[in-house]
PDB file of N, CA and C in Angstrom:
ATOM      1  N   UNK A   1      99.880  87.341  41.188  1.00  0.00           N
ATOM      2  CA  UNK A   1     100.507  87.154  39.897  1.00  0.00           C
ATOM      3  C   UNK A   1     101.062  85.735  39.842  1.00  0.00           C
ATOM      4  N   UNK A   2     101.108  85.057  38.830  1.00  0.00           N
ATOM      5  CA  UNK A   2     101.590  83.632  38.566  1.00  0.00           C
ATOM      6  C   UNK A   2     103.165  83.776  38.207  1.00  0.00           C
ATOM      7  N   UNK A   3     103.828  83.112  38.547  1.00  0.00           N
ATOM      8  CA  UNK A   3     105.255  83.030  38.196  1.00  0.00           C
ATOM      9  C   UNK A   3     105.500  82.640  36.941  1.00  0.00           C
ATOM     10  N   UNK A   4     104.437  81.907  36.106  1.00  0.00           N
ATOM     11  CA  UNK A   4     104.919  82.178  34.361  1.00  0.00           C
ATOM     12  C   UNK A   4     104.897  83.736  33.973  1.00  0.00           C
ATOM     13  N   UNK A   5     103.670  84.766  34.463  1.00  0.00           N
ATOM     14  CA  UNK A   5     103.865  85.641  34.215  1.00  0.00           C
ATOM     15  C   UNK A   5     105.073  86.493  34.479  1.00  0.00           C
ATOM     16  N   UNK A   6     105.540  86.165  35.482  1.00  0.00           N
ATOM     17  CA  UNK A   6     107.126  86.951  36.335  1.00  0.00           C
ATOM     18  C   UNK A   6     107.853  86.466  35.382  1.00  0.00           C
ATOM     19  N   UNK A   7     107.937  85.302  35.055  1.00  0.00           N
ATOM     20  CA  UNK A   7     109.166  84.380  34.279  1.00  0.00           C
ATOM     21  C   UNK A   7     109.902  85.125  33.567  1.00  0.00           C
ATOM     22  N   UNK A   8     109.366  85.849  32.322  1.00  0.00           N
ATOM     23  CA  UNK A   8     110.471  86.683  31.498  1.00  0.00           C
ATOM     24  C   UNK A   8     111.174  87.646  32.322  1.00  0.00           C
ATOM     25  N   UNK A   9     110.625  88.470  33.286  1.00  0.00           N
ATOM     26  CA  UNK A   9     111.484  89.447  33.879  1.00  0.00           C
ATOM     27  C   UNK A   9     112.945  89.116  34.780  1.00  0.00           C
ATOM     28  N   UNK A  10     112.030  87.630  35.326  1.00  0.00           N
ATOM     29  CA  UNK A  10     113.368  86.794  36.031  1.00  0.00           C
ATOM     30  C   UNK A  10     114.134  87.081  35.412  1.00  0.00           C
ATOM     31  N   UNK A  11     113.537  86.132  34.225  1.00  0.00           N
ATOM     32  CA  UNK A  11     114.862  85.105  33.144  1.00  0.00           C
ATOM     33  C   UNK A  11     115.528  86.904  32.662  1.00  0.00           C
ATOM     34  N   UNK A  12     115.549  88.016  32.255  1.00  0.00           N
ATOM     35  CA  UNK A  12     115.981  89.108  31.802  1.00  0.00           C
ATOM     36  C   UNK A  12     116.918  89.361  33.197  1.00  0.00           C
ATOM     37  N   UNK A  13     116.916  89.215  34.418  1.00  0.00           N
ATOM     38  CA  UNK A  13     117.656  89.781  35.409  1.00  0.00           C
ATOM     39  C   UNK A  13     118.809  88.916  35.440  1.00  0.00           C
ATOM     40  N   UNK A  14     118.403  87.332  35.306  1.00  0.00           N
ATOM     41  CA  UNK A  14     119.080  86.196  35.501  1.00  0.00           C
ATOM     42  C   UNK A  14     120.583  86.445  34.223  1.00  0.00           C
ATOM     43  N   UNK A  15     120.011  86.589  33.457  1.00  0.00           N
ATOM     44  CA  UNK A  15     120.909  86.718  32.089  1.00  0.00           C
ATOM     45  C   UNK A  15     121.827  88.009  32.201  1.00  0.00           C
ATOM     46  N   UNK A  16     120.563  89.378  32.872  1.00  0.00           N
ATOM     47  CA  UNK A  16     122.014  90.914  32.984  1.00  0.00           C
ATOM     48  C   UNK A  16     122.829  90.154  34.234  1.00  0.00           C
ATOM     49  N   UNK A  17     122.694  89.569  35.166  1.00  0.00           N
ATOM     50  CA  UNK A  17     123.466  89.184  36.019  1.00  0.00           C
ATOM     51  C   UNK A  17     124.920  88.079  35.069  1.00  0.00           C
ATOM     52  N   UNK A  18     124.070  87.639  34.545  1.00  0.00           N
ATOM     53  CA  UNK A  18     125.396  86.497  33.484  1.00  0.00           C
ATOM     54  C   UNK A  18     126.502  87.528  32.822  1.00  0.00           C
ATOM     55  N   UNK A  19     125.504  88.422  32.024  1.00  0.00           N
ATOM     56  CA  UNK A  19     125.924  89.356  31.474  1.00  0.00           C
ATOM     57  C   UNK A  19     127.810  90.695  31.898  1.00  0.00           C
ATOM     58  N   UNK A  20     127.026  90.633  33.408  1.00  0.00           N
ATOM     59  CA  UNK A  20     127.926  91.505  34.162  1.00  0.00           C
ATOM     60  C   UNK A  20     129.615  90.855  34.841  1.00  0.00           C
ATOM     61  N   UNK A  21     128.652  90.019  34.801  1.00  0.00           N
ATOM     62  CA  UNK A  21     130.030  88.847  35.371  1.00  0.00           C
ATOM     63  C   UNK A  21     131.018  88.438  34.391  1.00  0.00           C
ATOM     64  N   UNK A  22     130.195  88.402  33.148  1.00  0.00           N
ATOM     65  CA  UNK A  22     131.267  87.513  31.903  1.00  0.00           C
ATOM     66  C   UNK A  22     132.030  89.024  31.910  1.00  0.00           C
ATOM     67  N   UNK A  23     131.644  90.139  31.943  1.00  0.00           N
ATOM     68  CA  UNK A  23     132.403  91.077  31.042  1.00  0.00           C
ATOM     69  C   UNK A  23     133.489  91.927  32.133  1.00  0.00           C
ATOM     70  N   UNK A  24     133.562  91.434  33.286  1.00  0.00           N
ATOM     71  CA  UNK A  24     134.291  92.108  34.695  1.00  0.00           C
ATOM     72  C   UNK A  24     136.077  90.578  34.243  1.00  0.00           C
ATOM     73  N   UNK A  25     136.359  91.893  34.864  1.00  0.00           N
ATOM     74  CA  UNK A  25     138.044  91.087  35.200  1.00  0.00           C
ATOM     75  C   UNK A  25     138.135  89.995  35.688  1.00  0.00           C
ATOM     76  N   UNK A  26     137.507  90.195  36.986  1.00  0.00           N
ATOM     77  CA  UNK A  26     137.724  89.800  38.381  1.00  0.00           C
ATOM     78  C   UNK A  26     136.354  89.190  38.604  1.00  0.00           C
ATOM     79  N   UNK A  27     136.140  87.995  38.801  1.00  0.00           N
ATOM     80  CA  UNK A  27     134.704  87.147  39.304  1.00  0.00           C
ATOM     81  C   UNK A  27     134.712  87.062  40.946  1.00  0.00           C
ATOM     82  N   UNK A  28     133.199  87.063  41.209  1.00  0.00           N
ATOM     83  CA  UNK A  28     132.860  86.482  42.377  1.00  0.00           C
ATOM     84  C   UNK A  28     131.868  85.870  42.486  1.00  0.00           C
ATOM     85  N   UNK A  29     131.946  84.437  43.212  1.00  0.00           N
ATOM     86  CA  UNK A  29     130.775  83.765  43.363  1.00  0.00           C
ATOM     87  C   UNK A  29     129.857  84.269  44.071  1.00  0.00           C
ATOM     88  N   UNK A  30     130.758  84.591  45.332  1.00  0.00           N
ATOM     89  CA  UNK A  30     130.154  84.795  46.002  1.00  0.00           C
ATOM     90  C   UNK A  30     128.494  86.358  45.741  1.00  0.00           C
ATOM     91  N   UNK A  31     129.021  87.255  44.766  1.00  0.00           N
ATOM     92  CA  UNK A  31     128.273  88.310  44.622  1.00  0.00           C
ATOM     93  C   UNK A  31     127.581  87.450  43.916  1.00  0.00           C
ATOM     94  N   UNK A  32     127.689  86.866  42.541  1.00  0.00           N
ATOM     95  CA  UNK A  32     126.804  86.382  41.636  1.00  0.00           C
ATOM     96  C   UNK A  32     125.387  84.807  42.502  1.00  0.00           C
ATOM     97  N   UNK A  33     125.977  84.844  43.269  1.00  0.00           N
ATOM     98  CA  UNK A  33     125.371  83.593  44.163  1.00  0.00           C
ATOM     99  C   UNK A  33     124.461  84.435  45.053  1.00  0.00           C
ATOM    100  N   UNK A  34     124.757  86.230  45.293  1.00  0.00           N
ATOM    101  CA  UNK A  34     123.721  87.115  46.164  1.00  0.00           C
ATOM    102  C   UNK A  34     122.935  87.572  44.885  1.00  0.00           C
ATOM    103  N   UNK A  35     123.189  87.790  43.892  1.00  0.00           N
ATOM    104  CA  UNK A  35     121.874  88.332  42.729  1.00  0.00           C
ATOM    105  C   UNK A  35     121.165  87.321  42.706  1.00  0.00           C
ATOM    106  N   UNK A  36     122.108  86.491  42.221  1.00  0.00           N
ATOM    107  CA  UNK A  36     120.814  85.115  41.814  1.00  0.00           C
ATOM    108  C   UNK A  36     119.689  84.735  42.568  1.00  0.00           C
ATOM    109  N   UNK A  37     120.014  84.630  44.205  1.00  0.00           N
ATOM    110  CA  UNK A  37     118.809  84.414  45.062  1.00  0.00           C
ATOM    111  C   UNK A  37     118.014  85.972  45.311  1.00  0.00           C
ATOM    112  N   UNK A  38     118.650  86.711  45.363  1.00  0.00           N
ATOM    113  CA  UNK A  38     117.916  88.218  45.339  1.00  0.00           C
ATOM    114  C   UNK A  38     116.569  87.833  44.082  1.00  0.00           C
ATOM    115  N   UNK A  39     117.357  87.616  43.463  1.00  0.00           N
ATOM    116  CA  UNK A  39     116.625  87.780  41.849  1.00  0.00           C
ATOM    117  C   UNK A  39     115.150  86.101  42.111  1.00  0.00           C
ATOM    118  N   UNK A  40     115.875  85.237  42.545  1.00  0.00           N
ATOM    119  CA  UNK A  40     114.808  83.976  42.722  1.00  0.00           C
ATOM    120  C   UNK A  40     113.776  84.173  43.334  1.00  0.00           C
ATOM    121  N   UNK A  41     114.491  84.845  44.748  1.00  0.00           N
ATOM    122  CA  UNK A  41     113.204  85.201  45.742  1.00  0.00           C
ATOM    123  C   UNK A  41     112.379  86.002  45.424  1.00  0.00           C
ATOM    124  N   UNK A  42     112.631  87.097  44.611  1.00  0.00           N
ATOM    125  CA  UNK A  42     111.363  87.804  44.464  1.00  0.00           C
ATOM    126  C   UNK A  42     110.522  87.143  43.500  1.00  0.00           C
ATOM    127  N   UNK A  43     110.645  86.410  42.715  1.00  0.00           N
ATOM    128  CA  UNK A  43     110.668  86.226  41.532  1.00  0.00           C
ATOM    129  C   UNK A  43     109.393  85.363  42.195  1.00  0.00           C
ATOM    130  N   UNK A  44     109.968  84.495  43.508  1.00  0.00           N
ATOM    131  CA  UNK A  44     109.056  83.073  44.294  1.00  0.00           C
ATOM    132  C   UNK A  44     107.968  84.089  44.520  1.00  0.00           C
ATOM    133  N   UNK A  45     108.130  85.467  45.395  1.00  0.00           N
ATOM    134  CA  UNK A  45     107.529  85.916  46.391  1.00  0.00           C
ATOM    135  C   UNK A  45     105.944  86.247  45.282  1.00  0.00           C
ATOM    136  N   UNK A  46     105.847  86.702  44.311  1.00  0.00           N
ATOM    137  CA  UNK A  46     105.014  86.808  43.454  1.00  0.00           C
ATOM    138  C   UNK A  46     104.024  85.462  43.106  1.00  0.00           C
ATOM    139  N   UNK A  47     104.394  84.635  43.348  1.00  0.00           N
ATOM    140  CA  UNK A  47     103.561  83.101  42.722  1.00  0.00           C
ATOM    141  C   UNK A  47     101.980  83.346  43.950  1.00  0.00           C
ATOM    142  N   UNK A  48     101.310  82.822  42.958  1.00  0.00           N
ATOM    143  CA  UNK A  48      99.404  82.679  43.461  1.00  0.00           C
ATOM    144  C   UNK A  48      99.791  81.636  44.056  1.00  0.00           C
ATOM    145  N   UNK A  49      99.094  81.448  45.413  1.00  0.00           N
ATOM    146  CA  UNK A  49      98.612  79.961  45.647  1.00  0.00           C
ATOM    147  C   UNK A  49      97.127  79.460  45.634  1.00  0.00           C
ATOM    148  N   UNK A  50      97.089  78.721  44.486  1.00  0.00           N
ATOM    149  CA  UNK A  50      95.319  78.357  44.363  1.00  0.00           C
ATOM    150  C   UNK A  50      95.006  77.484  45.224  1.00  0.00           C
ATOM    151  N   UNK A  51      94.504  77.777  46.484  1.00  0.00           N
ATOM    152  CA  UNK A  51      93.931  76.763  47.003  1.00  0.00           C
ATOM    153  C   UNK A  51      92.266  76.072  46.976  1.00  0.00           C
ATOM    154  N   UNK A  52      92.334  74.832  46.468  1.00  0.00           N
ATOM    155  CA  UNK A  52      90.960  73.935  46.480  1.00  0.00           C
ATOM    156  C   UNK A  52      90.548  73.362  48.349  1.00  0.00           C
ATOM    157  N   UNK A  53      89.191  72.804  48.206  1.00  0.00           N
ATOM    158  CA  UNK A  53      88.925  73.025  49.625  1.00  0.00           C
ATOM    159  C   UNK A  53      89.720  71.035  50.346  1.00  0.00           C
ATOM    160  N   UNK A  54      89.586  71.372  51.153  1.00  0.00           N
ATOM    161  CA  UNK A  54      90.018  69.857  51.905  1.00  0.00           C
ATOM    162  C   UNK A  54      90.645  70.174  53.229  1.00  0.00           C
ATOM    163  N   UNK A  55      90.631  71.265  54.130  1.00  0.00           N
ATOM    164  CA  UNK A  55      91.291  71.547  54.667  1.00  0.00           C
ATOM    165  C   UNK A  55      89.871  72.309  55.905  1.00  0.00           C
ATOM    166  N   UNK A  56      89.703  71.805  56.946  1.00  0.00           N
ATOM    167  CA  UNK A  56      88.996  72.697  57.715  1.00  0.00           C
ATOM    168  C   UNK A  56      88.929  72.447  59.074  1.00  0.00           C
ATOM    169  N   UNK A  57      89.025  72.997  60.080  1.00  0.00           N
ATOM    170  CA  UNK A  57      89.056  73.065  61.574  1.00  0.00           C
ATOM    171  C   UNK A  57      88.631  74.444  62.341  1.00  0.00           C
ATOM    172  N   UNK A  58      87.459  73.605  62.761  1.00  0.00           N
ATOM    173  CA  UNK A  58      86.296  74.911  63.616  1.00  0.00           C
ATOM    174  C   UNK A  58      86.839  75.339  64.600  1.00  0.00           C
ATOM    175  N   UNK A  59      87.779  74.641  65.486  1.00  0.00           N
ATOM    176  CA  UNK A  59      88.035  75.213  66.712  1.00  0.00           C
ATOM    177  C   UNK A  59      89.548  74.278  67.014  1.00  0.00           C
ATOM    178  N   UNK A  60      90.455  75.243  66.426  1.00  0.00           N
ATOM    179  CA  UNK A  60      92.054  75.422  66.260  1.00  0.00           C
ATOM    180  C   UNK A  60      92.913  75.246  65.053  1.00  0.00           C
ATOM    181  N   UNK A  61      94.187  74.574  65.289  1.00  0.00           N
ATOM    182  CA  UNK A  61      94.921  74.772  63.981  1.00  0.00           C
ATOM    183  C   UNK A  61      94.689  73.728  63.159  1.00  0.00           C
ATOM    184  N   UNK A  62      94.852  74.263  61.283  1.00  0.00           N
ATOM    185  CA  UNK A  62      94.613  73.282  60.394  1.00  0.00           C
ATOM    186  C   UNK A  62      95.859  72.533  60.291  1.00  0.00           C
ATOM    187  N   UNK A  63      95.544  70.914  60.443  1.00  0.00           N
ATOM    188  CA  UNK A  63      96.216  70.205  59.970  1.00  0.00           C
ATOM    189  C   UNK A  63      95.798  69.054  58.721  1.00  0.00           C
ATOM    190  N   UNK A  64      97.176  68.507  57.939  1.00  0.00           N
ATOM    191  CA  UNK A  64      96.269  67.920  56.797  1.00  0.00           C
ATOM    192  C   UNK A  64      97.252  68.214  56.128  1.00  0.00           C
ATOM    193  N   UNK A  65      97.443  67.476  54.375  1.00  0.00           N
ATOM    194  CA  UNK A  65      97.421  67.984  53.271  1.00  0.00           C
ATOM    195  C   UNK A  65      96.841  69.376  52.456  1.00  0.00           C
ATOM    196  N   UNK A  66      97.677  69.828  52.395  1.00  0.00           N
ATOM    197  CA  UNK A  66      97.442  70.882  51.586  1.00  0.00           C
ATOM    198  C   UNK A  66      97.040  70.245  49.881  1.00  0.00           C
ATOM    199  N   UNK A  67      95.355  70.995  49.527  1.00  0.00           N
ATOM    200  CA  UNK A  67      95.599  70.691  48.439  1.00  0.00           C
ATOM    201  C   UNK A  67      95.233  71.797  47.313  1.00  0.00           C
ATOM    202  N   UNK A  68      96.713  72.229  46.562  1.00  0.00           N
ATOM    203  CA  UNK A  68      96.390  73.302  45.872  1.00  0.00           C
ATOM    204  C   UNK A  68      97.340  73.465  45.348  1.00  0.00           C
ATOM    205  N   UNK A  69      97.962  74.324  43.997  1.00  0.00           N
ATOM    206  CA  UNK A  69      98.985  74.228  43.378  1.00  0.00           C
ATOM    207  C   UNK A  69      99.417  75.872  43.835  1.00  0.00           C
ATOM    208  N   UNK A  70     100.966  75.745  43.518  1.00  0.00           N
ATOM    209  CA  UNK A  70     101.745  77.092  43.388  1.00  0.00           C
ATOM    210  C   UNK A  70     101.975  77.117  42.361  1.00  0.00           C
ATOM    211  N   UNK A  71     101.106  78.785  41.711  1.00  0.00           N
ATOM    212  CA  UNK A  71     101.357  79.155  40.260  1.00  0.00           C
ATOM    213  C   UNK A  71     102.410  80.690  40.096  1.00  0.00           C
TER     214      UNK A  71
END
């Protein structure tokens, strides 16, 4: 899945998280600073990586430029 596609669901978690915080007594960064990356990382963990070719080694590890975008 591409992370434009994720994007709205982020951006909807990102905002109930805004949401919960404005309307509480009592703030914490510290909790709102654990949704937010909760909420980022998955959000990352979903992105395609298209990789194009430039990259090859017959016998051990690839080294090099990576060339390919994260979508």
């Amino acid at each position: 899945m591409s992370l434009s596609t994720a994007k709205p669901a982020a951006k909807a978690a990102v905002k109930q998280i805004l949401e919960d915080m404005i309307t509480r007594e009592e703030s914490s960064t510290e909790e709102f600073a654990e949704r937010l990356i909760e909420i980022m990382e998955a959000w990352l963990q979903q992105a395609t990586i298209k990789y194009t070719t430039g990259l090859m080694a017959p016998n051990g590890a690839v080294t090099g430029t990576f060339n390919g975008q994260l979508e």
